[in-house]
C-alpha atoms as a PDB file:
ATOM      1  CA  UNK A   1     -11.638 -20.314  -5.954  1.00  0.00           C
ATOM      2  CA  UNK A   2     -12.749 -18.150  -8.584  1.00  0.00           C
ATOM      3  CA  UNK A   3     -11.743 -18.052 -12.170  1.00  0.00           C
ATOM      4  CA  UNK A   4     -10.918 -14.421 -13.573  1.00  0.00           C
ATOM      5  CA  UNK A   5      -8.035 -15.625 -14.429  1.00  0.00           C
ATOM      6  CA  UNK A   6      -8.078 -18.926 -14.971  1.00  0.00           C
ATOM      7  CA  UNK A   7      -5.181 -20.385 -16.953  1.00  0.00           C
ATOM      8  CA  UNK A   8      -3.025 -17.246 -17.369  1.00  0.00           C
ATOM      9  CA  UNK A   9       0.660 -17.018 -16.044  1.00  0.00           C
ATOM     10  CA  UNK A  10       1.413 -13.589 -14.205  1.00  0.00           C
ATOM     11  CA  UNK A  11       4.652 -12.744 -12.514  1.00  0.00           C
ATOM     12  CA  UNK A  12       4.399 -10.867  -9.692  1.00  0.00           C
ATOM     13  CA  UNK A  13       7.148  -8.638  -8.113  1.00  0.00           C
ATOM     14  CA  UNK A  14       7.757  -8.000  -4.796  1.00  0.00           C
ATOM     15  CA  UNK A  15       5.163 -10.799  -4.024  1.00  0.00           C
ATOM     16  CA  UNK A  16       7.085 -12.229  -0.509  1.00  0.00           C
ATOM     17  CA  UNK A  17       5.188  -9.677   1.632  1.00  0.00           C
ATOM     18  CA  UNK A  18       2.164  -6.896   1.945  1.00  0.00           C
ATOM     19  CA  UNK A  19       0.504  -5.661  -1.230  1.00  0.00           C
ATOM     20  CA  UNK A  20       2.409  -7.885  -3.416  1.00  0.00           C
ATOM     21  CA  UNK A  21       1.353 -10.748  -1.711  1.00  0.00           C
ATOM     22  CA  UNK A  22      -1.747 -10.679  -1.637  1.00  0.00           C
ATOM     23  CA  UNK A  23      -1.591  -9.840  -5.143  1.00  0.00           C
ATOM     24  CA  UNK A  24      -0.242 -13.215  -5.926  1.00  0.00           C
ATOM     25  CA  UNK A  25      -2.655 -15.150  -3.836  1.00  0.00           C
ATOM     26  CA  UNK A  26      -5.521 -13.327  -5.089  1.00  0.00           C
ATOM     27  CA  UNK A  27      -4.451 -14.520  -8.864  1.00  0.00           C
ATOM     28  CA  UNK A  28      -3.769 -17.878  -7.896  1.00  0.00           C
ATOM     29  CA  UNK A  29      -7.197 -17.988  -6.354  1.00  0.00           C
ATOM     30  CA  UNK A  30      -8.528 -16.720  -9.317  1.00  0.00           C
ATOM     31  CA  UNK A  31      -6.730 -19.667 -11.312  1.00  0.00           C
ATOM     32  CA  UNK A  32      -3.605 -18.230 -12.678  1.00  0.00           C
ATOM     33  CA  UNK A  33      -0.193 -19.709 -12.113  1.00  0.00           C
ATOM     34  CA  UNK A  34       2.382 -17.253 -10.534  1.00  0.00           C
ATOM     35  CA  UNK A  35       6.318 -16.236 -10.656  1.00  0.00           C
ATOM     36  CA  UNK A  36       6.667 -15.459  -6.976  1.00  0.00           C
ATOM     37  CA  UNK A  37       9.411 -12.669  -7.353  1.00  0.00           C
ATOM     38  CA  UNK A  38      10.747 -11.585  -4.592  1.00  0.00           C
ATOM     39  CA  UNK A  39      14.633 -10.365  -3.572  1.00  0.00           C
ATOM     40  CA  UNK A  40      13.449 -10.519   0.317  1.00  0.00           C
ATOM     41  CA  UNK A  41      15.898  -7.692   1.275  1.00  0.00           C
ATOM     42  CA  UNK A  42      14.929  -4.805   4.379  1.00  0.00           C
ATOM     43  CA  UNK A  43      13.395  -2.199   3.048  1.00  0.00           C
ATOM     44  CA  UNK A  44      16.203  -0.038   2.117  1.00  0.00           C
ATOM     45  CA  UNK A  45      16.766  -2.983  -0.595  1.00  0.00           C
ATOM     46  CA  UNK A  46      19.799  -4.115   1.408  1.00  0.00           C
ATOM     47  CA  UNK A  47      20.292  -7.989   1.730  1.00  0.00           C
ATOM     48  CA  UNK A  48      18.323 -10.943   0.521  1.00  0.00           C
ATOM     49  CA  UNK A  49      15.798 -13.896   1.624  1.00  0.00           C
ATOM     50  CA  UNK A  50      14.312 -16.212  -0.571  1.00  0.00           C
ATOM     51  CA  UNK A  51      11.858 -17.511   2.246  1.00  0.00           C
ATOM     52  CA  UNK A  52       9.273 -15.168   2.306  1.00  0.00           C
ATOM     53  CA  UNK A  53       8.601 -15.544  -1.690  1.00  0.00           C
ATOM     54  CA  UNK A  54       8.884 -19.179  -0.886  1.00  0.00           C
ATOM     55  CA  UNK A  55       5.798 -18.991   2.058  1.00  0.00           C
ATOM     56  CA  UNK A  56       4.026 -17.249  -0.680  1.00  0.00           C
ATOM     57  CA  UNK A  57       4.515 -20.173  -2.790  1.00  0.00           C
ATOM     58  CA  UNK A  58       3.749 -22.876  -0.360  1.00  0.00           C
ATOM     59  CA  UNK A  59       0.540 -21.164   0.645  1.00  0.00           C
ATOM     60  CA  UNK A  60      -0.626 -21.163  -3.524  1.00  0.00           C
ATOM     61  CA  UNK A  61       0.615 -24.932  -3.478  1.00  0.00           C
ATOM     62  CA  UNK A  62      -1.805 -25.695  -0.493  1.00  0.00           C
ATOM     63  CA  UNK A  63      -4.848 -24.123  -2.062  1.00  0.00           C
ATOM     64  CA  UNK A  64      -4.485 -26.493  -4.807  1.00  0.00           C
ATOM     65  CA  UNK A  65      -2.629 -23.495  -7.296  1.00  0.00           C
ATOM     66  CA  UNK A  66       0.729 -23.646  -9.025  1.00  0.00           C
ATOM     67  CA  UNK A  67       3.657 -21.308  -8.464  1.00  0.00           C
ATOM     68  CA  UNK A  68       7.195 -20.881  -8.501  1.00  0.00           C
ATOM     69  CA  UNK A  69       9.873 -18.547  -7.380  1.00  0.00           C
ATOM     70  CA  UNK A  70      11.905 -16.083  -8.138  1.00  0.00           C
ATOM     71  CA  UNK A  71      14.737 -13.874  -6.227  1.00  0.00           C
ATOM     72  CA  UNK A  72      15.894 -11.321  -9.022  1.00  0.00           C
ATOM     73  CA  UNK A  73      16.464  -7.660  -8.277  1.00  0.00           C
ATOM     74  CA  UNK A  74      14.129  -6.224 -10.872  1.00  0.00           C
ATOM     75  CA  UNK A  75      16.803  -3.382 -11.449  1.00  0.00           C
ATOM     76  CA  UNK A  76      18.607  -5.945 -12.978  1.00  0.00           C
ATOM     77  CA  UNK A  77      17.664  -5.232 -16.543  1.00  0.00           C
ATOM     78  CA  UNK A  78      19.146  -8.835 -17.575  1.00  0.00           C
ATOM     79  CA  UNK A  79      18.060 -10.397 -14.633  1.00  0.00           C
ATOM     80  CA  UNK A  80      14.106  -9.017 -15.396  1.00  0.00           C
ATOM     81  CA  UNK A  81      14.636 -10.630 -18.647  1.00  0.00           C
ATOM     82  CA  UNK A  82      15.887 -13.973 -17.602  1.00  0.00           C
ATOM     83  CA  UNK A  83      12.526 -14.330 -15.044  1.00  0.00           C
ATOM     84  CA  UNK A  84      10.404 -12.946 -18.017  1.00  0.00           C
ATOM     85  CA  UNK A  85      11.625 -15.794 -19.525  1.00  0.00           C
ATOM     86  CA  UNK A  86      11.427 -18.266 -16.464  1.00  0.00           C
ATOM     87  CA  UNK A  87       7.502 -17.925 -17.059  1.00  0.00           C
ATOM     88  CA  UNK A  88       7.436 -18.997 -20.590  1.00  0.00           C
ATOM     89  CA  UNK A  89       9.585 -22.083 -19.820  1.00  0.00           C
ATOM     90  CA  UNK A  90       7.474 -23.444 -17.031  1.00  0.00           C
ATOM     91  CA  UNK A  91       4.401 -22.382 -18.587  1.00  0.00           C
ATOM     92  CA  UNK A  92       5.109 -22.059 -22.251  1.00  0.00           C
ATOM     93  CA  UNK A  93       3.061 -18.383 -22.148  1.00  0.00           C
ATOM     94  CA  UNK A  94       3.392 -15.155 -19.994  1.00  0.00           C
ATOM     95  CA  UNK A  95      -0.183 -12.957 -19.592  1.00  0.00           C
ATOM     96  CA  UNK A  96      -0.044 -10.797 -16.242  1.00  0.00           C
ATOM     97  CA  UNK A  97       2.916  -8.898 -15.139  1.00  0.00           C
ATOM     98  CA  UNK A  98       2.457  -6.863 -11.797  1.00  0.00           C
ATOM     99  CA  UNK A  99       5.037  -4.282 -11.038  1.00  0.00           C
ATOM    100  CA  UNK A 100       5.311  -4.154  -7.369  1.00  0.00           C
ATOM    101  CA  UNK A 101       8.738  -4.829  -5.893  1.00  0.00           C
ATOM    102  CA  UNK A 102       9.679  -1.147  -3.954  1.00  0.00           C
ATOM    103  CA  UNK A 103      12.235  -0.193  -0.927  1.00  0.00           C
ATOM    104  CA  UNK A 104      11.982   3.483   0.901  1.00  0.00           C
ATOM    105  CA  UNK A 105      14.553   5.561   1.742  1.00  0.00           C
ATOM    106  CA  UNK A 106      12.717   8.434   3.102  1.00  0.00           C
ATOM    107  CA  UNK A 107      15.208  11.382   4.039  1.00  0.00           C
ATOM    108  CA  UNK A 108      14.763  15.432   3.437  1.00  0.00           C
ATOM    109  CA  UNK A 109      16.236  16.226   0.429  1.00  0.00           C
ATOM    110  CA  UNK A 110      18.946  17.907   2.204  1.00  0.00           C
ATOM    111  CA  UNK A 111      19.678  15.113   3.726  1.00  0.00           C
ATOM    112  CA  UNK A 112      19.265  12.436   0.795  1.00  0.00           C
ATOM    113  CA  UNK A 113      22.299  10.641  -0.014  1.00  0.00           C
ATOM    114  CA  UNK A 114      23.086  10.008  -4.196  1.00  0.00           C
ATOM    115  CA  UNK A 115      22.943   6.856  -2.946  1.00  0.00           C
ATOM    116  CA  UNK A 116      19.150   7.237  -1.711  1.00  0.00           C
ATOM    117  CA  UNK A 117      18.425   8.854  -4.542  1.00  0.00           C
ATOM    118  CA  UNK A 118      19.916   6.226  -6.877  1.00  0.00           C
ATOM    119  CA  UNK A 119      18.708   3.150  -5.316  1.00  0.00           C
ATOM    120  CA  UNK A 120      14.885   4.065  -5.057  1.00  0.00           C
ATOM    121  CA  UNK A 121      15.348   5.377  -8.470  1.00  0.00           C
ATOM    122  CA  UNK A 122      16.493   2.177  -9.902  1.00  0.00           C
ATOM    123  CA  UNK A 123      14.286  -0.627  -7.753  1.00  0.00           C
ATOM    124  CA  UNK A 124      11.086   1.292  -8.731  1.00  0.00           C
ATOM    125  CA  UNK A 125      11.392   3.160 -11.961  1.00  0.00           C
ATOM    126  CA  UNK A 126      14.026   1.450 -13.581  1.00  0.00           C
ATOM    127  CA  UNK A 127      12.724  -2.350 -12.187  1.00  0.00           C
ATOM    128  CA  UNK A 128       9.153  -1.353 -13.858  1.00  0.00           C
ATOM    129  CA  UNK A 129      10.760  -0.550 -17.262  1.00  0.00           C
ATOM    130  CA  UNK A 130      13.152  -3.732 -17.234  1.00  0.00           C
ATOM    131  CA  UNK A 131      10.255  -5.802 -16.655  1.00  0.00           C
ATOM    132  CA  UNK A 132       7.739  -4.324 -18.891  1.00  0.00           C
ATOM    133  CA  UNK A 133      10.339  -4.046 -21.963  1.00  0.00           C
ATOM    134  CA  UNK A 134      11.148  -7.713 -21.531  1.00  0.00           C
ATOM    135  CA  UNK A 135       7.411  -8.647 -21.505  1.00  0.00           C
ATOM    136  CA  UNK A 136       6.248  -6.378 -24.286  1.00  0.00           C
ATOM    137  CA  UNK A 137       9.139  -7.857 -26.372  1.00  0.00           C
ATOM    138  CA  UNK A 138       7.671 -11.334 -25.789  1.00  0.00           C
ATOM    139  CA  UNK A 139       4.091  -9.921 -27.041  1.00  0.00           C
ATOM    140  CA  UNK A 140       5.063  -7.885 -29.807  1.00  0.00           C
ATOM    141  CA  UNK A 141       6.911 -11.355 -31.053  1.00  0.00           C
ATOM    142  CA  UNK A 142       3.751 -13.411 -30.262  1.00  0.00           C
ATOM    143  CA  UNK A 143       1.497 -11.129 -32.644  1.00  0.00           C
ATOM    144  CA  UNK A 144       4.104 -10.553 -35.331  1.00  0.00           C
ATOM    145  CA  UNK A 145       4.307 -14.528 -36.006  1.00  0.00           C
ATOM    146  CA  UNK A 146       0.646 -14.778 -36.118  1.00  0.00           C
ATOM    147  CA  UNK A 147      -0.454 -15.098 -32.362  1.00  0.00           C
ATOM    148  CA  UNK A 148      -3.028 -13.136 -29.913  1.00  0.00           C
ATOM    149  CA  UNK A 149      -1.271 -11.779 -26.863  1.00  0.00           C
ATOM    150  CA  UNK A 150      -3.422 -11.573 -23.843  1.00  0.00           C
ATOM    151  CA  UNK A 151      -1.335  -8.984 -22.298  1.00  0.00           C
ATOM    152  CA  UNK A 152      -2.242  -7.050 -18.923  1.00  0.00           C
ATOM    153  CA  UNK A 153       0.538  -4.491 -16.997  1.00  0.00           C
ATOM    154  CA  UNK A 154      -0.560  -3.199 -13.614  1.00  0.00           C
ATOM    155  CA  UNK A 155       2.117  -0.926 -12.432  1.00  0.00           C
ATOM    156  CA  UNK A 156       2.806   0.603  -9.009  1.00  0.00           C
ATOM    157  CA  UNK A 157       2.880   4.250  -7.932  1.00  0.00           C
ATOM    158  CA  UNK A 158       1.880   5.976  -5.056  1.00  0.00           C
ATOM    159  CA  UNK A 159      -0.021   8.594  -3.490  1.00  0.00           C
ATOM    160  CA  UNK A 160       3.049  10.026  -2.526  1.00  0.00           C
ATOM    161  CA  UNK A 161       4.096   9.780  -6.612  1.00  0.00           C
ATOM    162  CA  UNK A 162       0.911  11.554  -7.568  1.00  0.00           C
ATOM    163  CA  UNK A 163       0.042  14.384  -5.110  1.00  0.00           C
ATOM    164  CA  UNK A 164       3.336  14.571  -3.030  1.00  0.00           C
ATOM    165  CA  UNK A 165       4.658  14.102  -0.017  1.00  0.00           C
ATOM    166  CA  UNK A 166       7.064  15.393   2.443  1.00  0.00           C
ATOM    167  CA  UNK A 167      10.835  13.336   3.121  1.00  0.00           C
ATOM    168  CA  UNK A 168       9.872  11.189  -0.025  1.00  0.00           C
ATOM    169  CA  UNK A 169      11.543  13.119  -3.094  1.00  0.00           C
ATOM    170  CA  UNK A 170      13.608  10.077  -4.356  1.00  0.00           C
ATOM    171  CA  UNK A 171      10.123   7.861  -4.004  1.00  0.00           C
ATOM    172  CA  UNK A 172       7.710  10.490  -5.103  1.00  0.00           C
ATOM    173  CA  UNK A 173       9.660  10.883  -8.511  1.00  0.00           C
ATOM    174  CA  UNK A 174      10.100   7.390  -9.222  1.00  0.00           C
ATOM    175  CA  UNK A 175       6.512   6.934  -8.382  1.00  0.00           C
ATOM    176  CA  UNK A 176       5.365   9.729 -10.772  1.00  0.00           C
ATOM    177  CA  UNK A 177       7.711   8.595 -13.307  1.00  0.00           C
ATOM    178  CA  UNK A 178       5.948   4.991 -13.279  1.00  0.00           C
ATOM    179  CA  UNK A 179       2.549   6.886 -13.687  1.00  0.00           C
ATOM    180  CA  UNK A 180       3.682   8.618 -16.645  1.00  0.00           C
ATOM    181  CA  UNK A 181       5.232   5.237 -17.916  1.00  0.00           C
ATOM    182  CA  UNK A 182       1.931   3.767 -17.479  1.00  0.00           C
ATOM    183  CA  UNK A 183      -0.041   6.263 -19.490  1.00  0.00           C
ATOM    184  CA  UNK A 184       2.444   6.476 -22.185  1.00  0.00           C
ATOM    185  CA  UNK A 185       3.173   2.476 -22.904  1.00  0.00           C
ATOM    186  CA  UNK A 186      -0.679   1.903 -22.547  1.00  0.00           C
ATOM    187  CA  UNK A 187      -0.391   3.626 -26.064  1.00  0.00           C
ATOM    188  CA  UNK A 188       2.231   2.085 -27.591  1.00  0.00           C
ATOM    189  CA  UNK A 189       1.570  -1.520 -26.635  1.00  0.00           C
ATOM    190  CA  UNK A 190      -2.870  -1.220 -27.605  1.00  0.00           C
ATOM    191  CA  UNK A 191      -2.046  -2.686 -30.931  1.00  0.00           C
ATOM    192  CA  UNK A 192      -0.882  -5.635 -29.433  1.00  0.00           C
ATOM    193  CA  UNK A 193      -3.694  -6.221 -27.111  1.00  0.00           C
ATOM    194  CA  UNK A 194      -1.633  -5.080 -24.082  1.00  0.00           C
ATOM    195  CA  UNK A 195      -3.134  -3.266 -21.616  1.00  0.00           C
ATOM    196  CA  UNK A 196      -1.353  -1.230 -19.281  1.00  0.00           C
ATOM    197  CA  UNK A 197      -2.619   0.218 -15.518  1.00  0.00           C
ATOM    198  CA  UNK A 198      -0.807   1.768 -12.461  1.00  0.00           C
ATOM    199  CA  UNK A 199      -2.691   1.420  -8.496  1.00  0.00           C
ATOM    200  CA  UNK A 200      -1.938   4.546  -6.610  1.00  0.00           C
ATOM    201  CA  UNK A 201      -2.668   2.786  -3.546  1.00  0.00           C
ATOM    202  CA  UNK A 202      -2.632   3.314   0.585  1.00  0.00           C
ATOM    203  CA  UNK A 203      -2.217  -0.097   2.825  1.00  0.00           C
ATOM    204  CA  UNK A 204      -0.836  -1.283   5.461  1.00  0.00           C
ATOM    205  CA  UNK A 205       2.023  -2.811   5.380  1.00  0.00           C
ATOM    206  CA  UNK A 206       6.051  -2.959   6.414  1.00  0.00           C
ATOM    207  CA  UNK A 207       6.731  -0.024   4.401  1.00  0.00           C
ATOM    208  CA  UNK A 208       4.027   2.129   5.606  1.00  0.00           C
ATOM    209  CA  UNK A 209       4.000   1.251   9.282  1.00  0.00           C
ATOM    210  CA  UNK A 210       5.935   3.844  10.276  1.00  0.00           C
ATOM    211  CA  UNK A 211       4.247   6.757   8.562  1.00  0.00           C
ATOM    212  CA  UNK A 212       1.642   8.687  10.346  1.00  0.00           C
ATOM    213  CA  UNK A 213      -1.779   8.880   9.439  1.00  0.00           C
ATOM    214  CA  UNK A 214      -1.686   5.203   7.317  1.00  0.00           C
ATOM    215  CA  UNK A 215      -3.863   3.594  10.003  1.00  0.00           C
ATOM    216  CA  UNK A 216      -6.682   4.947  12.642  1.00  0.00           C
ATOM    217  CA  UNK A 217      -6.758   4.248  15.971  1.00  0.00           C
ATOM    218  CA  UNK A 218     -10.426   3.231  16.005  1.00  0.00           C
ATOM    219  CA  UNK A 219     -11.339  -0.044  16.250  1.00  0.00           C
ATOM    220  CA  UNK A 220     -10.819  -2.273  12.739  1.00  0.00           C
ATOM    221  CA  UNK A 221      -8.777   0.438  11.355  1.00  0.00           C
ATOM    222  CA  UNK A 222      -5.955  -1.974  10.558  1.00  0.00           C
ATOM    223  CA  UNK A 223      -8.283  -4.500   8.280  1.00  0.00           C
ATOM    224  CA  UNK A 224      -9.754  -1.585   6.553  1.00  0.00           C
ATOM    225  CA  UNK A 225      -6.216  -0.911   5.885  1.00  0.00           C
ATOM    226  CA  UNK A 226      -5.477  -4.390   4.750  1.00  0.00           C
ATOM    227  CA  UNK A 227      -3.451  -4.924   1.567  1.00  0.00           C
ATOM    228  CA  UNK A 228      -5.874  -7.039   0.494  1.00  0.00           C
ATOM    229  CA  UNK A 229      -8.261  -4.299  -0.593  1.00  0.00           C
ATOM    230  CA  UNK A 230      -5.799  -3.907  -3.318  1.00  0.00           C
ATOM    231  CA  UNK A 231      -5.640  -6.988  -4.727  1.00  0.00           C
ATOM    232  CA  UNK A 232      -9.225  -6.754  -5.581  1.00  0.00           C
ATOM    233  CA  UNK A 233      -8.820  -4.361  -8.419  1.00  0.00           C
ATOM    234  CA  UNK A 234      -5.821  -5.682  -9.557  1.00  0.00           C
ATOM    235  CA  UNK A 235      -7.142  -9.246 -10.447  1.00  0.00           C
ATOM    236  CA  UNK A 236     -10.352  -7.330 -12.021  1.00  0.00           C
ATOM    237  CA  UNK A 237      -7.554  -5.498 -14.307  1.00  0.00           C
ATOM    238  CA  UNK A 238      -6.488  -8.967 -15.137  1.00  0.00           C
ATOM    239  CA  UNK A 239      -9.664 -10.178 -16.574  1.00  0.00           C
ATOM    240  CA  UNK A 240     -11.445 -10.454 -19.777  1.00  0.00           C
ATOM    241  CA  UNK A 241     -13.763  -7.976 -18.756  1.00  0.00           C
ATOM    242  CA  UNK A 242     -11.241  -5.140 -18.561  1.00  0.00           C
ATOM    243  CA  UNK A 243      -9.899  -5.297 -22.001  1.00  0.00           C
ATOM    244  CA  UNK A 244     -10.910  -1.982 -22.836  1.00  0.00           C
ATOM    245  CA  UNK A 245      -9.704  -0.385 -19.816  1.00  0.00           C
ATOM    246  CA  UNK A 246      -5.793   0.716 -19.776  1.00  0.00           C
ATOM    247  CA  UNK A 247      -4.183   3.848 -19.432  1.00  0.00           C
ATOM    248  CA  UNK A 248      -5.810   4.488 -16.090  1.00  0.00           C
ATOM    249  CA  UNK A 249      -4.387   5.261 -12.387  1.00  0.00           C
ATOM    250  CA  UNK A 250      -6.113   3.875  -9.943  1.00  0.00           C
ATOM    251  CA  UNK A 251      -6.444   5.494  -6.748  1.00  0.00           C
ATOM    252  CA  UNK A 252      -7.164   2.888  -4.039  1.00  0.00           C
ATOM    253  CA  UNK A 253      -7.394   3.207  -0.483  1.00  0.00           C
ATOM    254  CA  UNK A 254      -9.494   0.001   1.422  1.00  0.00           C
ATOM    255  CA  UNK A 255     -12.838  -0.188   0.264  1.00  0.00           C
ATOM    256  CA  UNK A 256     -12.629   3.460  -1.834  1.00  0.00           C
ATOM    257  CA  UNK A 257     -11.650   2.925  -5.676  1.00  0.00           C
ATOM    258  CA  UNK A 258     -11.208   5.872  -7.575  1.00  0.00           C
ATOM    259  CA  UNK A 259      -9.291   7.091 -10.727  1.00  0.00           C
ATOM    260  CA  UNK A 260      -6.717   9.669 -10.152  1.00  0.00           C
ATOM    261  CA  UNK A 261      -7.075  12.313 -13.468  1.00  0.00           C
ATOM    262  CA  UNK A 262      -4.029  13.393 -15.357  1.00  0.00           C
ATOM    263  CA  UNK A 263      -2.662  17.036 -15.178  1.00  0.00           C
ATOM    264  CA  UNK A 264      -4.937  18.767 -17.109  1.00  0.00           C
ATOM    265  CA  UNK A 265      -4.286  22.532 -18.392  1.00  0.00           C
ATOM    266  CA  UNK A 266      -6.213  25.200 -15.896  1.00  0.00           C
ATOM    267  CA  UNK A 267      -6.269  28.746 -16.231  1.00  0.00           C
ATOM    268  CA  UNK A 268      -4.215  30.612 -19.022  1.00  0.00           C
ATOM    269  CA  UNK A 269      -3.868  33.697 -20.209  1.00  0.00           C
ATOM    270  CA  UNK A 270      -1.691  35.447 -22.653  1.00  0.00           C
ATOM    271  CA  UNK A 271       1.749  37.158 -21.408  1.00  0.00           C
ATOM    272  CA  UNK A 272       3.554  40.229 -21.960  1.00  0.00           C
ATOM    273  CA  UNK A 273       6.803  40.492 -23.214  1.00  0.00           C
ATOM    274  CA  UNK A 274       8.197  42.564 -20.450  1.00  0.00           C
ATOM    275  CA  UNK A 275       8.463  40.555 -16.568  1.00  0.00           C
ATOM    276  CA  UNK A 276       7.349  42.959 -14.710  1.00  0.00           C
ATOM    277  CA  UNK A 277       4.143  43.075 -16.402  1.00  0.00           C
ATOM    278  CA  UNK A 278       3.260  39.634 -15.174  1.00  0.00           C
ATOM    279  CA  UNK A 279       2.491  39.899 -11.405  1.00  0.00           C
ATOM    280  CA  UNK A 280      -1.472  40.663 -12.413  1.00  0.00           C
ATOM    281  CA  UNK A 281      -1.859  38.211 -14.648  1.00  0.00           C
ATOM    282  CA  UNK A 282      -0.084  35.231 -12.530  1.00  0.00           C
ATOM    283  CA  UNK A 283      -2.596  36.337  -9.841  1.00  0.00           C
ATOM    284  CA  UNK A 284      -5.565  35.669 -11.333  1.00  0.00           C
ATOM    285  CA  UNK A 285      -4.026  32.741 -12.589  1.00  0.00           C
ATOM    286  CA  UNK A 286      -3.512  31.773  -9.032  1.00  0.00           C
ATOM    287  CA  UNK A 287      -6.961  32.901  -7.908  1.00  0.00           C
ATOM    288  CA  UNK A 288      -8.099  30.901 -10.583  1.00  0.00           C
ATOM    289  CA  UNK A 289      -5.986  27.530 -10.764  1.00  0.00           C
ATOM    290  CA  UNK A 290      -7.260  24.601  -8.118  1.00  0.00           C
ATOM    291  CA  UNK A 291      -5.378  23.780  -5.456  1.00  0.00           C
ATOM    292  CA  UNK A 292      -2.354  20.726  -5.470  1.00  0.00           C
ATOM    293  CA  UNK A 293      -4.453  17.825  -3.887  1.00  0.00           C
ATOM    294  CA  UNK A 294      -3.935  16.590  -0.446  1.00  0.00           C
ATOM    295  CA  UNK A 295      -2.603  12.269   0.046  1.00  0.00           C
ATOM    296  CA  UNK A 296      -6.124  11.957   0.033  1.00  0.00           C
ATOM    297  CA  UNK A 297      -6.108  13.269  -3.058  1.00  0.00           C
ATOM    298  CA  UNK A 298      -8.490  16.522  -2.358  1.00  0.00           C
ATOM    299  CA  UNK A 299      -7.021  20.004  -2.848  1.00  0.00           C
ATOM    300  CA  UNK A 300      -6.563  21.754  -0.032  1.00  0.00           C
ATOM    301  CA  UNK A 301      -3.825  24.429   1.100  1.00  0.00           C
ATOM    302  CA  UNK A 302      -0.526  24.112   3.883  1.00  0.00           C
ATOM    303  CA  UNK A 303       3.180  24.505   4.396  1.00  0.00           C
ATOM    304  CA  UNK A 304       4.948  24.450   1.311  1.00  0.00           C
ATOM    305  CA  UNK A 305       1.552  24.227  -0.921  1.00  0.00           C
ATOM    306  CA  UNK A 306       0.653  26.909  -3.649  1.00  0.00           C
ATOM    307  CA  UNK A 307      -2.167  28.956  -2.274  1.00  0.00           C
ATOM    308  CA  UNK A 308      -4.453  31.107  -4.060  1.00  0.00           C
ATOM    309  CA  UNK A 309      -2.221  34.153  -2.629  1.00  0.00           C
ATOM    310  CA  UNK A 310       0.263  35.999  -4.185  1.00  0.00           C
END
């Protein structure tokens, strides 16, 4: 075992399978003590299974670590609150919070369902701001009475969140939104020694089975897939060492790490007041601007992509 994180408490959410799991193993064998969180439904969020979260458990329990667990939907603003608050009873302290409970309802978007919409709205976007408010609250409290918080957030969005992807319009926006979440509460919450990261990252897993291109066919493509790989920058985030990174979206995909820039403004130029006067100067603002990036993250042109072209 190694010691990162050696007596902190982290909750982790959607910890009972894939990336989330191995998130919590990976800080328990770094020496922290974990919330387990995990609802345990399918992955359209319908149902509910303690079990899995409780495997999780056992297996920290077995490597000599300490856990617990938890079965709250995080879009359960009061329900985020009361495991917030399961921590600091067991452990008297909270110092890691991973964001990483998710479902998919992947559909066209003329074929997406309020419903869709709504729920993958909710269990990603919404379950990352229940949880972080709850948490900050407890820090902000901690330093106002005298304390030192030791805070770290690591948030989860998505390739799909960042440079877009077909079927996932409900999942892409709640996956940018956490990005944008991320960067913004990074700067309110640096006063109280709280950082604050989002993982963009590609595994796989249940949720990604299905979707083409996640794995190779070539021999060990599935363990250089492994959710594992993600874990590894995660429980760095949750060290000493990276108190003066937060802010930051981390783009990882197996053994490639990489940070995933914010929009940044290309080419301008100044308009005319009449419409019809722009078609020149939006094309050399086209000709100009850099492609929208690829999953992979690289720009690149195809159906329903800007092109240089007008």
């Amino acid at each position: 075992m190694g010691n990162l994180c050696e007596g902190r408490v982290a909750i982790v959410t959607g910890a009972g399978r894939g990336i989330g799991r191995e998130h919590a193993l990976m800080l328990a064998n770094q020496g922290a003590k974990v919330v387990v969180n995990d609802l345990g439904g399918d992955m359209d969020g319908s149902g509910s299974d303690l079990s899995p979260a409780q495997e999780v458990v056992n297996e920290i329990v077995e490597m000599g670590g300490e856990a617990i667990v938890n079965g709250a939907n995080v879009a359960d603003f009061a329900a985020a609150g009361e495991m917030v608050q399961q921590a600091i009873d067991t452990w008297g302290r909270l110092d890691i919070l991973i964001n990483n409970a998710g479902i998919l309802r992947d559909r066209m978007i003329f074929s997406m369902s309020e419903d869709d919409f709504d729920a993958v709205i909710n269990v990603h976007l919404k379950g990352t701001f229940s949880t972080v408010h709850h948490a900050s609250v407890f820090w902000r409290e901690t330093v106002k009475a005298g304390g030192e918080a030791f805070g770290r957030i690591i948030n989860t969005s998505s390739p799909s969140g960042i440079y877009g992807n077909v079927g996932q319009s409900n999942y892409g926006a709640a996956k940018a939104g956490i990005a944008a979440f991320s960067v913004i509460t990074a700067m309110e919450l640096v006063k109280y020694g709280v950082t604050v990261n989002c993982l963009a990252p590609a595994a796989f897993t249940r949720m990604t089975a299905d979707l083409p291109g996640i794995v190779g066919t070539e021999e060990g493509a599935e363990e250089a897939m492994s959710p594992r790989w993600i874990s590894v920058i995660t429980a760095w985030l949750c060290s000493e060492a990276a108190q003066n990174v937060t802010g930051r979206v981390f783009d990882v995909v197996g053994e490639r790490l990489g940070i995933a820039e914010q929009w940044h403004l290309g080419p301008s130029a100044k308009q005319t007041d009449d419409p019809e006067g722009l078609t020149d100067i939006v094309k050399e603002l086209m000709k100009d601007a850099q492609l929208n990036p690829d999953m992979g993250g690289m720009p690149t042109e195809g159906p329903g992509r800007p092109s240089k072209d007008i």
